[in-house]
Protein backbone atom coordinates (compact mmCIF):
# COMPACT_ATOMS: atom_id res chain seq x y z
CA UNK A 1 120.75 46.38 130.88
CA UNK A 2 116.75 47.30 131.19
CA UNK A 3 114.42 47.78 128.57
CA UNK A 4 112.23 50.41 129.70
CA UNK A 5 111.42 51.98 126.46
CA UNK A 6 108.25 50.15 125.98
CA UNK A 7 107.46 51.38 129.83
CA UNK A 8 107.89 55.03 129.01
CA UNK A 9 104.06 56.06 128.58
CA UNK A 10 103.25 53.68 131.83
CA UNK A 11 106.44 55.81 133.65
CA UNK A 12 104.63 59.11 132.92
CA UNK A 13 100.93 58.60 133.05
CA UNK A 14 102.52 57.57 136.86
CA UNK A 15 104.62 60.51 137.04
CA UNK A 16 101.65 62.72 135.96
CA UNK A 17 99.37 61.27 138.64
CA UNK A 18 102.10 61.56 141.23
CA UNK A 19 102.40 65.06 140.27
CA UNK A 20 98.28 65.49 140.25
CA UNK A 21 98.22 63.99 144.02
CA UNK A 22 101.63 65.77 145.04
CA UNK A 23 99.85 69.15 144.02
CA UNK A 24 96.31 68.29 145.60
CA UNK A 25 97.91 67.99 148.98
CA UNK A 26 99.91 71.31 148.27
CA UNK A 27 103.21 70.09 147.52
CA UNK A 28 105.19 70.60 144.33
CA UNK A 29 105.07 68.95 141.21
CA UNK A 30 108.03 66.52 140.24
CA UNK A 31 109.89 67.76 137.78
CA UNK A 32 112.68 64.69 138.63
CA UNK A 33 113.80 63.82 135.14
CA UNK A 34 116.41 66.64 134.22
CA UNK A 35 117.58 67.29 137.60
CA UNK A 36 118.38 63.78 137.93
CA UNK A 37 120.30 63.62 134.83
CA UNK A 38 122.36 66.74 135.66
CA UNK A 39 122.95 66.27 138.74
CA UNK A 40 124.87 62.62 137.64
CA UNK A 41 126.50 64.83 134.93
CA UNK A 42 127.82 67.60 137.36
CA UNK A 43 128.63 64.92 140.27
CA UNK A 44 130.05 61.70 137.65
CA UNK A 45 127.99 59.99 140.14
CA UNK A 46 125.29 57.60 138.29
CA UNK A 47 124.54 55.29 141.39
CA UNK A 48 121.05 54.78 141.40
CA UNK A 49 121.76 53.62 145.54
CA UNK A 50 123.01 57.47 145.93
CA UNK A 51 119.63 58.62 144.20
CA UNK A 52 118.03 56.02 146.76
CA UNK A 53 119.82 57.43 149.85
CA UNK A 54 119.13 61.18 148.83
CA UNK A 55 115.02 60.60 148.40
CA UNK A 56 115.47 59.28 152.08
CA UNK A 57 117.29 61.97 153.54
CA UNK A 58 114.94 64.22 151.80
CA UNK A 59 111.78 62.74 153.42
CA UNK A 60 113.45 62.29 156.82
CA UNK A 61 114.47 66.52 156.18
CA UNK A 62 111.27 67.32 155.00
CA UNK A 63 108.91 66.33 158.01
CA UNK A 64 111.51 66.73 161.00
CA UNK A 65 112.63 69.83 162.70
CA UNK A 66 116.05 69.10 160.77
CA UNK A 67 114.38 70.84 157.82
CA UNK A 68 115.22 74.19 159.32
CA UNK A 69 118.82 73.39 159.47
CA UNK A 70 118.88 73.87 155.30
CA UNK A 71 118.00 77.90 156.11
CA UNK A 72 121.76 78.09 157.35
CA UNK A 73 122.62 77.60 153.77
CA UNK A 74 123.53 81.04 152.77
CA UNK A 75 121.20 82.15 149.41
CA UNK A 76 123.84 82.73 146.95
CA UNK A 77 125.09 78.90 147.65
CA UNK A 78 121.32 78.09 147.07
CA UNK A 79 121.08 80.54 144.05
CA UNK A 80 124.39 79.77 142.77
CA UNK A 81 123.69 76.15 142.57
CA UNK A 82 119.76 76.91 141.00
CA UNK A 83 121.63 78.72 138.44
CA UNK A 84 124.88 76.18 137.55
CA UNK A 85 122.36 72.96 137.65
CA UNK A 86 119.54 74.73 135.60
CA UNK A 87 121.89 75.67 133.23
CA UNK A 88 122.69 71.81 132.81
CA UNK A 89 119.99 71.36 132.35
CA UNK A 90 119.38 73.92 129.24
CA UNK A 91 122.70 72.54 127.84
CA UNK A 92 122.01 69.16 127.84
CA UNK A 93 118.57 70.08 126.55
CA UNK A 94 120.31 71.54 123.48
CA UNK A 95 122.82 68.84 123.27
CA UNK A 96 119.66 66.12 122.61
CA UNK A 97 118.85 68.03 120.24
CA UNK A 98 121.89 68.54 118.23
CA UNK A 99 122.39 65.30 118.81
CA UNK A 100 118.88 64.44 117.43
CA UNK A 101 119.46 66.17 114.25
CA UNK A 102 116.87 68.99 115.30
CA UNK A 103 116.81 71.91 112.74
CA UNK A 104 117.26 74.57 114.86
CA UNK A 105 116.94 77.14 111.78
CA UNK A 106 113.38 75.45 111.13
CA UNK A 107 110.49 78.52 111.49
CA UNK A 108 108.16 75.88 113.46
CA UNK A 109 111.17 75.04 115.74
CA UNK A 110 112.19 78.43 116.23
CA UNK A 111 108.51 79.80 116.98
CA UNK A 112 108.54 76.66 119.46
CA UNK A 113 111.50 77.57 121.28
CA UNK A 114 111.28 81.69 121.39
CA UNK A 115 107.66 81.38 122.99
CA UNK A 116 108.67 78.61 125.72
CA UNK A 117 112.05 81.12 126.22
CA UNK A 118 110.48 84.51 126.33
CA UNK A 119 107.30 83.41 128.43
CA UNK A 120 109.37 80.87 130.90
CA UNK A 121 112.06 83.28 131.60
CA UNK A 122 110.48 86.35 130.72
CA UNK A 123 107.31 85.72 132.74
CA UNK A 124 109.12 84.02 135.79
CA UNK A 125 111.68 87.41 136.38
CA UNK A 126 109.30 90.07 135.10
CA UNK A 127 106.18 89.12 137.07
CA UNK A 128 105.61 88.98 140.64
CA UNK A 129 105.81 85.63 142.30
CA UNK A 130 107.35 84.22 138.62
CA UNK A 131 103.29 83.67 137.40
CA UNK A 132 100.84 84.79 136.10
CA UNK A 133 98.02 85.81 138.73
CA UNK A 134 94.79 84.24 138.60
CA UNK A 135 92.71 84.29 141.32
CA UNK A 136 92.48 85.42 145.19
CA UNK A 137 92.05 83.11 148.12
CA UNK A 138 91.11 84.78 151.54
CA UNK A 139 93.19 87.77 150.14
CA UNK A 140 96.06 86.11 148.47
CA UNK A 141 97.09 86.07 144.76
CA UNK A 142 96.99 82.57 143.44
CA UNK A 143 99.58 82.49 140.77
CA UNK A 144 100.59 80.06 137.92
CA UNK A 145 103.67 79.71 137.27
CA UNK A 146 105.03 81.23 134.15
CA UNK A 147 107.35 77.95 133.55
CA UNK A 148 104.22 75.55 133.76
CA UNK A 149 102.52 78.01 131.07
CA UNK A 150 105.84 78.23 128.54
CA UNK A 151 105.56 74.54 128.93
CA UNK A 152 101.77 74.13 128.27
CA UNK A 153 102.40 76.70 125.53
CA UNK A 154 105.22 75.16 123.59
CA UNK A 155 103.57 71.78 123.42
CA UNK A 156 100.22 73.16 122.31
CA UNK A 157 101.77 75.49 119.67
CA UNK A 158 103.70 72.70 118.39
CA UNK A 159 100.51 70.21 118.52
CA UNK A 160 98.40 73.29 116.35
CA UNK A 161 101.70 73.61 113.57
CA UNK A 162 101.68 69.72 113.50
CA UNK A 163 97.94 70.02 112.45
CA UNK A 164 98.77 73.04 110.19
CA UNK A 165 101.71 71.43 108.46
CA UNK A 166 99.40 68.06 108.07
CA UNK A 167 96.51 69.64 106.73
CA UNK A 168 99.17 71.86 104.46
CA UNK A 169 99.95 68.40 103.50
CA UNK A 170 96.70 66.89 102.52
CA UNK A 171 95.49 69.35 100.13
């Protein structure tokens, strides 16, 4: 078995500036962790060579003519699979949790959770593009990406009721 818990900051402080350099070139951010995990939940396959194998074949499809081979895949099969692996991903999310002891009934929690909710899924299907717009480039809309804000959001709300709750605390 490996110990990585005491490598878990190291593992994303490098995650982080993979994401940083992934994004300067133009190319997405990783967001590896809980599609990883739900994909071995929905396939029962946990083999680390499989994971391996499939960041190959994704490199070799990604700069080869062969990448225009995955438009044949119909959009619902695309959609449909979006929608049965994010939702993994949201269950398992609320399975930690439960499994964590979370209070889920706790006003901090709940503020926590309704804001990332209404402004991830809210923002990504009401606005255009799923962001927020920001700026133009040479005409275009520059958007940011209502799930990166209901992210940034929840963990800075949570950081300012931490500081509320401590100073609460104090006095």
């Amino acid at each position: 078995m490996y110990h990585i818990s005491p490598l878990l900051g190291e593992n994303l402080i490098g995650d982080g500036i993979g994401d940083i350099v992934s994004t300067f070139f133009g190319g997405p951010a990783g967001t590896n962790y809980g599609e990883n995990i739900s994909a071995s939940a929905i396939t029962k396959n946990f083999s680390t060579y499989v994971f391996g194998l499939t960041a190959i074949l994704a490199i070799i499809l990604s700069f080869t003519p062969l990448a225009l081979f995955t438009n044949f895949i119909p959009n619902a099969v695309v959609n449909g699979a979006s929608i049965y692996l994010f939702g993994v991903i949201a269950s398992q999310g609320i399975t930690l949790m439960i499994d964590k002891k979370v209070d889920m009934f706790d006003p901090k929690n709940l503020a926590i959770i309704s804001l990332i909710f209404v402004i991830g899924l809210g923002g990504h299907y009401a606005l255009p593009n799923g962001g927020f717009p920001l700026y133009k480039v040479n005409g275009n809309v520059v958007y940011f990406p209502a799930l990166a804000l209901a992210a940034i959001s929840g963990i800075l709300l949570n950081y300012l009721l931490n500081l509320i709750h401590k100073k609460s605390d104090s006095n």
